[in-house]
PDB file of N, CA and C in Angstrom:
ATOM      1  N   UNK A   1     -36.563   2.655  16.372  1.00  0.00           N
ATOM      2  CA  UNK A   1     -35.336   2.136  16.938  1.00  0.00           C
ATOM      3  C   UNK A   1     -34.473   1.498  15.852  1.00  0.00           C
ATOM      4  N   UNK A   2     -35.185   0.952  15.233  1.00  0.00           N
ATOM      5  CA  UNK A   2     -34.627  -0.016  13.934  1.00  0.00           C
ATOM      6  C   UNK A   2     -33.891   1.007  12.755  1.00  0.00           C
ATOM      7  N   UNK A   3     -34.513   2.136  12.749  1.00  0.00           N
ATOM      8  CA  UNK A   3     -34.120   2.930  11.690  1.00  0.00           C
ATOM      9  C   UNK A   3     -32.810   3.828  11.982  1.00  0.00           C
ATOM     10  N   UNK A   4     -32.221   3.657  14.018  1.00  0.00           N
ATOM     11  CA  UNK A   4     -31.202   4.530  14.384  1.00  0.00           C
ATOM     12  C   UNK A   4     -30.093   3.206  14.086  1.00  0.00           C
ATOM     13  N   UNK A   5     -30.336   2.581  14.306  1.00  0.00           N
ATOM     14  CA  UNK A   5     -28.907   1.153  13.984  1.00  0.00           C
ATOM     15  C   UNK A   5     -28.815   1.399  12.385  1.00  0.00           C
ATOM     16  N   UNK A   6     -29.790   1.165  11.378  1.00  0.00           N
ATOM     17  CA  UNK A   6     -29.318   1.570  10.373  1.00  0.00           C
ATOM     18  C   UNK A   6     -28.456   2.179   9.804  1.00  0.00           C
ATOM     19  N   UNK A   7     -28.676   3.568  10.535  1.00  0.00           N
ATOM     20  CA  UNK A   7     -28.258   5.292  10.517  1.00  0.00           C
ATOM     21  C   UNK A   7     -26.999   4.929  10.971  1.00  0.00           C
ATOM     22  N   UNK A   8     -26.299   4.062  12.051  1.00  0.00           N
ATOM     23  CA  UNK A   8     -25.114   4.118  12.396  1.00  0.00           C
ATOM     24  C   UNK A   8     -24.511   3.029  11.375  1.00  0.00           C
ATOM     25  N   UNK A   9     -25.203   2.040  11.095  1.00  0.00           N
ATOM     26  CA  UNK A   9     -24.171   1.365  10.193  1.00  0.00           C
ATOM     27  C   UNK A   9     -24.107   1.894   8.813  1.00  0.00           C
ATOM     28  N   UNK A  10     -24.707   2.832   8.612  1.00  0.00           N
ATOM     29  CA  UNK A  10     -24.401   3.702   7.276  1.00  0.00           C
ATOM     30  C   UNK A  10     -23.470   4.493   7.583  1.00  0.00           C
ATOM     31  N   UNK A  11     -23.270   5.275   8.491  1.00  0.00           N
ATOM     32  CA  UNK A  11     -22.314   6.212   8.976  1.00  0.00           C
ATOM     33  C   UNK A  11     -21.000   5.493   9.391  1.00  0.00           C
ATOM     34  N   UNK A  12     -21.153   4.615   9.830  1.00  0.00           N
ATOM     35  CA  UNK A  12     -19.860   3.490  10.189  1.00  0.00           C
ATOM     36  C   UNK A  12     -19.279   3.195   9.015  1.00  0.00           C
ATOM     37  N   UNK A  13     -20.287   2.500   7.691  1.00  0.00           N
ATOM     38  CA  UNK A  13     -19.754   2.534   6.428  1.00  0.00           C
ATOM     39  C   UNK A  13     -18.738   3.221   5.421  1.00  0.00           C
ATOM     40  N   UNK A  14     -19.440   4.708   5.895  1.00  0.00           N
ATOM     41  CA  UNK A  14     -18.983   5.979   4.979  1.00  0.00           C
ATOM     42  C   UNK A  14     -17.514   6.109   5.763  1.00  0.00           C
ATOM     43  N   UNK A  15     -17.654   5.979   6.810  1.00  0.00           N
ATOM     44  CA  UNK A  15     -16.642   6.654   7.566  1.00  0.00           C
ATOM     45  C   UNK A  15     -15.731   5.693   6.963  1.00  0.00           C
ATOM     46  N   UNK A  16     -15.767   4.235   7.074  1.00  0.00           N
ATOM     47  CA  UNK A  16     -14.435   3.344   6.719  1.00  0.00           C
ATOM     48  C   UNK A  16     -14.163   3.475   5.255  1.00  0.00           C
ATOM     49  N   UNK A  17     -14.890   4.049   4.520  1.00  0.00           N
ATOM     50  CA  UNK A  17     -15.002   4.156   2.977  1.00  0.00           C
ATOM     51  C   UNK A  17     -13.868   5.354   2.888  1.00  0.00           C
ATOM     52  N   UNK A  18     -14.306   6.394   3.738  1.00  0.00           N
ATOM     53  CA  UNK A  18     -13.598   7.679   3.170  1.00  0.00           C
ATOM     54  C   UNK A  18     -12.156   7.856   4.320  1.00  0.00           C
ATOM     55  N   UNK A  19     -11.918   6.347   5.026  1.00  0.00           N
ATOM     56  CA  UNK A  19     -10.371   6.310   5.777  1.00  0.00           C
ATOM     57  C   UNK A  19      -9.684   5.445   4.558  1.00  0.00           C
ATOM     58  N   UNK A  20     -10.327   4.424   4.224  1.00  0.00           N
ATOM     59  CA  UNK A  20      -9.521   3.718   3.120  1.00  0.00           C
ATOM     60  C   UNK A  20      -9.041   4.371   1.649  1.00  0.00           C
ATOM     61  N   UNK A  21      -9.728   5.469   1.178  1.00  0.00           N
ATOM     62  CA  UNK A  21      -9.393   6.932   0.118  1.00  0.00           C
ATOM     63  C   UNK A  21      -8.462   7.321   0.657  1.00  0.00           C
ATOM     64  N   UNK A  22      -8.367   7.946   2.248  1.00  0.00           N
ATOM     65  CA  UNK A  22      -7.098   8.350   3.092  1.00  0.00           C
ATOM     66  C   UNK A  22      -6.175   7.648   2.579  1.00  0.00           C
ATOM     67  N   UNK A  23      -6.034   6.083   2.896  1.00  0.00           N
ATOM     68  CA  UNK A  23      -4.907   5.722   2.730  1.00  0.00           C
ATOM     69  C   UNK A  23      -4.309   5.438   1.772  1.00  0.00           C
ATOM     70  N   UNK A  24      -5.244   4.894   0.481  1.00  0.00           N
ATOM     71  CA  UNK A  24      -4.783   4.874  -0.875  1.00  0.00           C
ATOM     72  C   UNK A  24      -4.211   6.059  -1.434  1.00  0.00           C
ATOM     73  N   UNK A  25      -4.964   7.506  -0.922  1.00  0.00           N
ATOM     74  CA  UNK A  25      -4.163   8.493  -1.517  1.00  0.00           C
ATOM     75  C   UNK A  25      -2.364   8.822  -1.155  1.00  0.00           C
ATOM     76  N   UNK A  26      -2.533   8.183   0.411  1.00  0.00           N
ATOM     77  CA  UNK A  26      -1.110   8.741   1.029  1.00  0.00           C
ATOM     78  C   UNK A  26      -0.139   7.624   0.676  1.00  0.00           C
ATOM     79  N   UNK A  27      -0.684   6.606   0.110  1.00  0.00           N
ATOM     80  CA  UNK A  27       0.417   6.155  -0.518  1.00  0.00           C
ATOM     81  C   UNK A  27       0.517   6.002  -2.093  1.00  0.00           C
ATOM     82  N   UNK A  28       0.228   6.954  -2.811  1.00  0.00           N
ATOM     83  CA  UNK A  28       0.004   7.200  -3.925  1.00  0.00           C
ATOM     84  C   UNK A  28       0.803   8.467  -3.968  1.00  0.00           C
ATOM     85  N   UNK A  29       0.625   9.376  -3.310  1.00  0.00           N
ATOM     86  CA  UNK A  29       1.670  10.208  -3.054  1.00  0.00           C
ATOM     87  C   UNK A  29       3.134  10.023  -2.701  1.00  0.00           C
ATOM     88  N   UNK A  30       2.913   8.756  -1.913  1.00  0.00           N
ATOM     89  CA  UNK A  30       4.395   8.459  -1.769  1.00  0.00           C
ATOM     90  C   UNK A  30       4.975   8.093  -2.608  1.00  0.00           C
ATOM     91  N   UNK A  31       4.479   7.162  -4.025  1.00  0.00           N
ATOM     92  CA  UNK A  31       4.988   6.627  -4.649  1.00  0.00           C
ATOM     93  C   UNK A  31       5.618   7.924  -5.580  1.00  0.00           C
ATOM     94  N   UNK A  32       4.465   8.555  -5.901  1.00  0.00           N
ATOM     95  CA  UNK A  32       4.677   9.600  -7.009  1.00  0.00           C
ATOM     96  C   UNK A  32       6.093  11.054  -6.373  1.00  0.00           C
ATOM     97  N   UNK A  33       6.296  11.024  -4.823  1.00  0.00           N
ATOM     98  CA  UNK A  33       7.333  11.881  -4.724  1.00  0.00           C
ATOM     99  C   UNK A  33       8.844  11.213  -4.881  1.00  0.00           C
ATOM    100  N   UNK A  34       8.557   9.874  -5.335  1.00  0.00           N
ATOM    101  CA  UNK A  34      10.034   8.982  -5.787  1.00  0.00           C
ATOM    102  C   UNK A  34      10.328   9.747  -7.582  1.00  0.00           C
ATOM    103  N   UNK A  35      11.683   9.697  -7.882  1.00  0.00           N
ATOM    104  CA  UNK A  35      12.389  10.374  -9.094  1.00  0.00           C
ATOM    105  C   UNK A  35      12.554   9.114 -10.190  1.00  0.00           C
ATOM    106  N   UNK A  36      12.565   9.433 -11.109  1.00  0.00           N
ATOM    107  CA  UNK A  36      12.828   8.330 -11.727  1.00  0.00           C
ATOM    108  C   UNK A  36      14.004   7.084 -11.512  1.00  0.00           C
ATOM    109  N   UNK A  37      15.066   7.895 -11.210  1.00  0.00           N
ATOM    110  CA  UNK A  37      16.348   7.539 -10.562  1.00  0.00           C
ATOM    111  C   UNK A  37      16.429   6.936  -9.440  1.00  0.00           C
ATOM    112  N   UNK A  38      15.727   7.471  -8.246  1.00  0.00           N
ATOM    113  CA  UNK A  38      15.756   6.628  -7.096  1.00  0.00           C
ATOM    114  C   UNK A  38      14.574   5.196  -7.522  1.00  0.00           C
ATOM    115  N   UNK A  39      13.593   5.406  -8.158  1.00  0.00           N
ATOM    116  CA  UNK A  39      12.568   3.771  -8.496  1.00  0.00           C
ATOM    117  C   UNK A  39      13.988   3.086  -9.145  1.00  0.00           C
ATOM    118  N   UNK A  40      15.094   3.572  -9.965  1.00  0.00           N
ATOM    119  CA  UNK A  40      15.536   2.361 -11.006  1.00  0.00           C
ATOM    120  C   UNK A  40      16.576   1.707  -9.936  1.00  0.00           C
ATOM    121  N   UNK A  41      16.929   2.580  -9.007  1.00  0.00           N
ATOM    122  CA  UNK A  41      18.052   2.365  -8.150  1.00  0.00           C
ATOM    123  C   UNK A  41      17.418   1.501  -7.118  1.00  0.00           C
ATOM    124  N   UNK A  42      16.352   1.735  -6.779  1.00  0.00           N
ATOM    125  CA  UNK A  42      15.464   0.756  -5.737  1.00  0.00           C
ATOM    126  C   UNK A  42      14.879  -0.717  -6.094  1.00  0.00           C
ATOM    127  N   UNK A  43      14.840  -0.597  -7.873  1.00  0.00           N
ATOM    128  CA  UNK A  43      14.777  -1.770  -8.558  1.00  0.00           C
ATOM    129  C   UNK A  43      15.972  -2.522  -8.411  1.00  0.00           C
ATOM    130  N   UNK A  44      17.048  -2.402  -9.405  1.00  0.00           N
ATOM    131  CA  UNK A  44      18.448  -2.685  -9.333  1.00  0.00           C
ATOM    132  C   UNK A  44      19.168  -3.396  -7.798  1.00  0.00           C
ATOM    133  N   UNK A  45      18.468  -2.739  -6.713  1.00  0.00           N
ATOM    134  CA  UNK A  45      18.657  -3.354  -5.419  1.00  0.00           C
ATOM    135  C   UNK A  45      17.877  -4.568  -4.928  1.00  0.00           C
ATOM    136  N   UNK A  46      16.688  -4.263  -5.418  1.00  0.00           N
ATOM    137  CA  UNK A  46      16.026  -5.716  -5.308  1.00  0.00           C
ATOM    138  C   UNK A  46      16.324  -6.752  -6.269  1.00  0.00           C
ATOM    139  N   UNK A  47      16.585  -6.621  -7.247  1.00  0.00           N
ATOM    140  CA  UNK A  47      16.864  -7.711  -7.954  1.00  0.00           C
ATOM    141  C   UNK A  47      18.621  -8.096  -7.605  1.00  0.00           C
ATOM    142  N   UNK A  48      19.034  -7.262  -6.808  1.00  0.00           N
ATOM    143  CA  UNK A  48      20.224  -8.129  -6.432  1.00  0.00           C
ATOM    144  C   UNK A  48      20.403  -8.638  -5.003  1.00  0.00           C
ATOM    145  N   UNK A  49      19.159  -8.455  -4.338  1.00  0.00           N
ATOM    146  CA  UNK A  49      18.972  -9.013  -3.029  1.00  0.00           C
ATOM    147  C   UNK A  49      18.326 -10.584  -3.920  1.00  0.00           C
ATOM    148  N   UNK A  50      17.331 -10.134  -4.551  1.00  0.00           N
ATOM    149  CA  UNK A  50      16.584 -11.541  -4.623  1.00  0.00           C
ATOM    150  C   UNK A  50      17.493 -12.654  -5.848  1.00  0.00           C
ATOM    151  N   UNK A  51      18.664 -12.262  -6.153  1.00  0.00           N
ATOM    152  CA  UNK A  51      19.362 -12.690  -6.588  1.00  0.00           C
ATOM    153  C   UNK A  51      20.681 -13.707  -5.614  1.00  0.00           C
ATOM    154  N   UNK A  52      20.647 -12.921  -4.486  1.00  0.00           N
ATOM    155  CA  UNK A  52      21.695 -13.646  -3.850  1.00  0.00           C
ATOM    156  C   UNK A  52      20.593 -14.486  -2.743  1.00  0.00           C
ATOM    157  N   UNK A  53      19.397 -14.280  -2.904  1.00  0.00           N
ATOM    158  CA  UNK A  53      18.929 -15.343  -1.765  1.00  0.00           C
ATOM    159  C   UNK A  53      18.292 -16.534  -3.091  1.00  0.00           C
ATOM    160  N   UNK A  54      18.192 -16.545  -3.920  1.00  0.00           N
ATOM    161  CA  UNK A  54      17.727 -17.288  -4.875  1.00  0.00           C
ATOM    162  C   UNK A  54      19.156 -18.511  -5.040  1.00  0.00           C
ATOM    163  N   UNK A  55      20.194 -18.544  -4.555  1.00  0.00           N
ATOM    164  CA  UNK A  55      20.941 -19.232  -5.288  1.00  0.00           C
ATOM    165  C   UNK A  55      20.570 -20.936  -4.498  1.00  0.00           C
ATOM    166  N   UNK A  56      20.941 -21.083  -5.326  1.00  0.00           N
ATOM    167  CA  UNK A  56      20.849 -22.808  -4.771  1.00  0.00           C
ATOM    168  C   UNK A  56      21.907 -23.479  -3.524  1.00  0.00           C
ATOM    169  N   UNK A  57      21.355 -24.118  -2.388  1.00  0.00           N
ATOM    170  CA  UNK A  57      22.294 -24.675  -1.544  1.00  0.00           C
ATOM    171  C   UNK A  57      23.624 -24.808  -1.596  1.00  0.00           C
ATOM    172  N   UNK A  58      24.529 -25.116  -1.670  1.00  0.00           N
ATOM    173  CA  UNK A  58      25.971 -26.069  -2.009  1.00  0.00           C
ATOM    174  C   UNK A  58      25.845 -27.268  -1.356  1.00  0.00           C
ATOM    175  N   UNK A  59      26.249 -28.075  -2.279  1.00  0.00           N
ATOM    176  CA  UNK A  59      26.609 -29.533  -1.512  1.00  0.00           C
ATOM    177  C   UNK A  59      26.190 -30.912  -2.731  1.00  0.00           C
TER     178      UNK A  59
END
């Protein structure tokens, strides 16, 4: 009996092992179908969002 709980938490293991590969790959792909041009343009936008929320109060 002891040796079928095992068997499932090994299989439970593998299984979450080889969904988390899933997901690292699909977003590894995502990154890599960006152009050089759209990353600098997606940079350039964040640093001017976090530029206008960075400013200091008035007063």
């Amino acid at each position: 009996m002891r040796w079928t709980v095992w068997k499932a938490c090994g299989l439970a293991g593998l299984a979450g092992v080889a969904a988390g590969g899933i997901v690292v790959a699909r977003g590894e792909r995502q990154r890599r179908s960006y152009t050089p041009e759209e990353i600098r343009s997606r940079l350039h936008a964040r640093v001017a969002d976090s530029g206008r929320c960075a400013e200091p109060p008035a007063g």
